[in-house]
Protein backbone atom coordinates (compact mmCIF):
# COMPACT_ATOMS: atom_id res chain seq x y z
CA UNK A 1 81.02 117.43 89.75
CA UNK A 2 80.68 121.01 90.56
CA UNK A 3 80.93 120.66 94.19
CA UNK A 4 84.39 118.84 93.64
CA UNK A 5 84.96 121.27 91.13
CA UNK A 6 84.79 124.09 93.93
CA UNK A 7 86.39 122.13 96.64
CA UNK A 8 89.55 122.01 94.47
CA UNK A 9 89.32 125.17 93.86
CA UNK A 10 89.52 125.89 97.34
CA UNK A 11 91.74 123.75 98.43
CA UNK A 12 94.53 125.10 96.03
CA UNK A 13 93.92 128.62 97.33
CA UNK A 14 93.98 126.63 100.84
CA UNK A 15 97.16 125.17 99.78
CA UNK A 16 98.98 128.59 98.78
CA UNK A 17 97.55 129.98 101.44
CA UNK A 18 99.37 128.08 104.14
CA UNK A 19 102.69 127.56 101.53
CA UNK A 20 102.35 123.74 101.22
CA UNK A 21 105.51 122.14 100.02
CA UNK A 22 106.13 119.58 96.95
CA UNK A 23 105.41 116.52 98.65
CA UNK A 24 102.21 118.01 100.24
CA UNK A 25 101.04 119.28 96.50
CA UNK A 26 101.30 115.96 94.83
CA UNK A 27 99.54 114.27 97.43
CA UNK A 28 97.06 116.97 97.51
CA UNK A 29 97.02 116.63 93.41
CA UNK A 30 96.90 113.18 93.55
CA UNK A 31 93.67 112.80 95.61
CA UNK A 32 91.94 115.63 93.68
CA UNK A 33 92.73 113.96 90.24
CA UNK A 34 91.67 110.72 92.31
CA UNK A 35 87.75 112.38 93.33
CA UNK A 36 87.80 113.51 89.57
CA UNK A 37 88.43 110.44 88.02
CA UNK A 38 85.77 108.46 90.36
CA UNK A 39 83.53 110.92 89.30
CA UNK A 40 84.49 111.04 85.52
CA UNK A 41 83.86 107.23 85.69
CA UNK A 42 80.62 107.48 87.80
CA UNK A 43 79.00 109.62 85.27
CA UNK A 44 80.58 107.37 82.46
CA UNK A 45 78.39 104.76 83.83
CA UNK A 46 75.40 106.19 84.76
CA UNK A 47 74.87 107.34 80.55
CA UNK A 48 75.53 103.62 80.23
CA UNK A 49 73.40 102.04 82.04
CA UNK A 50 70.49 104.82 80.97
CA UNK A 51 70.80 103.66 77.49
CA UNK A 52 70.96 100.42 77.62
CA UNK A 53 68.24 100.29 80.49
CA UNK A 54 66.26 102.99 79.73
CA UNK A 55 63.29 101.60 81.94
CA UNK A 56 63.88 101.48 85.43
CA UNK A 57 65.93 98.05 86.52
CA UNK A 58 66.91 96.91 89.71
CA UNK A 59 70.14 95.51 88.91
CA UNK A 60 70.98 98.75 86.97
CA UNK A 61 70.03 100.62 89.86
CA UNK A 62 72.25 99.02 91.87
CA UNK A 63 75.18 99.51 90.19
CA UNK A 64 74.50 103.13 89.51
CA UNK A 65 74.25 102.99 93.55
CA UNK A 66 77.66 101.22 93.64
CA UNK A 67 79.61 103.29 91.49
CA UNK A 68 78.38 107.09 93.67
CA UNK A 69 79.19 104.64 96.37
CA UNK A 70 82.89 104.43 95.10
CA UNK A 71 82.65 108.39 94.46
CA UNK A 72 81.89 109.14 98.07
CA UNK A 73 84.92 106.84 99.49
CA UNK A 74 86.87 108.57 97.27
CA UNK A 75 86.00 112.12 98.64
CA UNK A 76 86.00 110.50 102.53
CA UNK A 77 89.60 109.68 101.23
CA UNK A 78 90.19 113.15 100.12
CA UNK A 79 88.82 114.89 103.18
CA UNK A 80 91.04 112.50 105.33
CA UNK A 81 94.17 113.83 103.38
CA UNK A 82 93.10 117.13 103.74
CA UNK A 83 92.62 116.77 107.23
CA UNK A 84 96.04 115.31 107.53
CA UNK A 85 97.82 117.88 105.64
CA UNK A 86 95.98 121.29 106.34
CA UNK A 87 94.83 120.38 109.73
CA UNK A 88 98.44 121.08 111.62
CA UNK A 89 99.16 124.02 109.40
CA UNK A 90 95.38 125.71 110.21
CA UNK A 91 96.04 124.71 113.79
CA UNK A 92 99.23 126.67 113.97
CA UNK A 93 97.77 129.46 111.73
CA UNK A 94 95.43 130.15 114.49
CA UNK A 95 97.48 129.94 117.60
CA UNK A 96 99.06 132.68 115.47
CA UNK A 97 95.87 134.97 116.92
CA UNK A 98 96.30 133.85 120.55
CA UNK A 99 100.08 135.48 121.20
């Protein structure tokens, strides 16, 4: 959680940065709230399955595997928007240098 905690944070001051415009915010807004709720719901699941399987279980294992699984598409989503919608802007940022 900290990790997406930080890449938020830097990829609002990424976002003012380069001046993104409304649209680009709430998509950017809506994956971050996206990665954040996987992981709220991740961790939701994990104290679950701890207390009601507090020896180790193979099935509970599993779906403790499944749900970081869902977390990590989540965040591949997120860095695919990102790519999408910082990539041109850091691209033209840095032909900026070249002239």
């Amino acid at each position: 959680m900290k990790i997406h905690l930080i890449a938020a944070l830097l990829v609002v001051a990424a976002g003012l940065f380069l001046g993104l415009n409304r649209v680009e915010w709430s998509v950017i807004i809506l994956t971050v709230t996206a990665v954040w709720a996987a992981e709220i719901m991740n961790t939701s699941l994990e104290k679950v399955v701890d207390l009601l399987s507090p020896q180790y279980n193979v099935v509970a294992g599993r779906a403790k595997n499944i749900s970081a699984g869902a977390v990590l598409v989540t965040a591949l989503g997120a860095v695919l928007v990102g790519i999408m919608i910082f990539g041109p802007r850091i691209i033209q940022w840095l032909e900026g240098f070249s002239r």
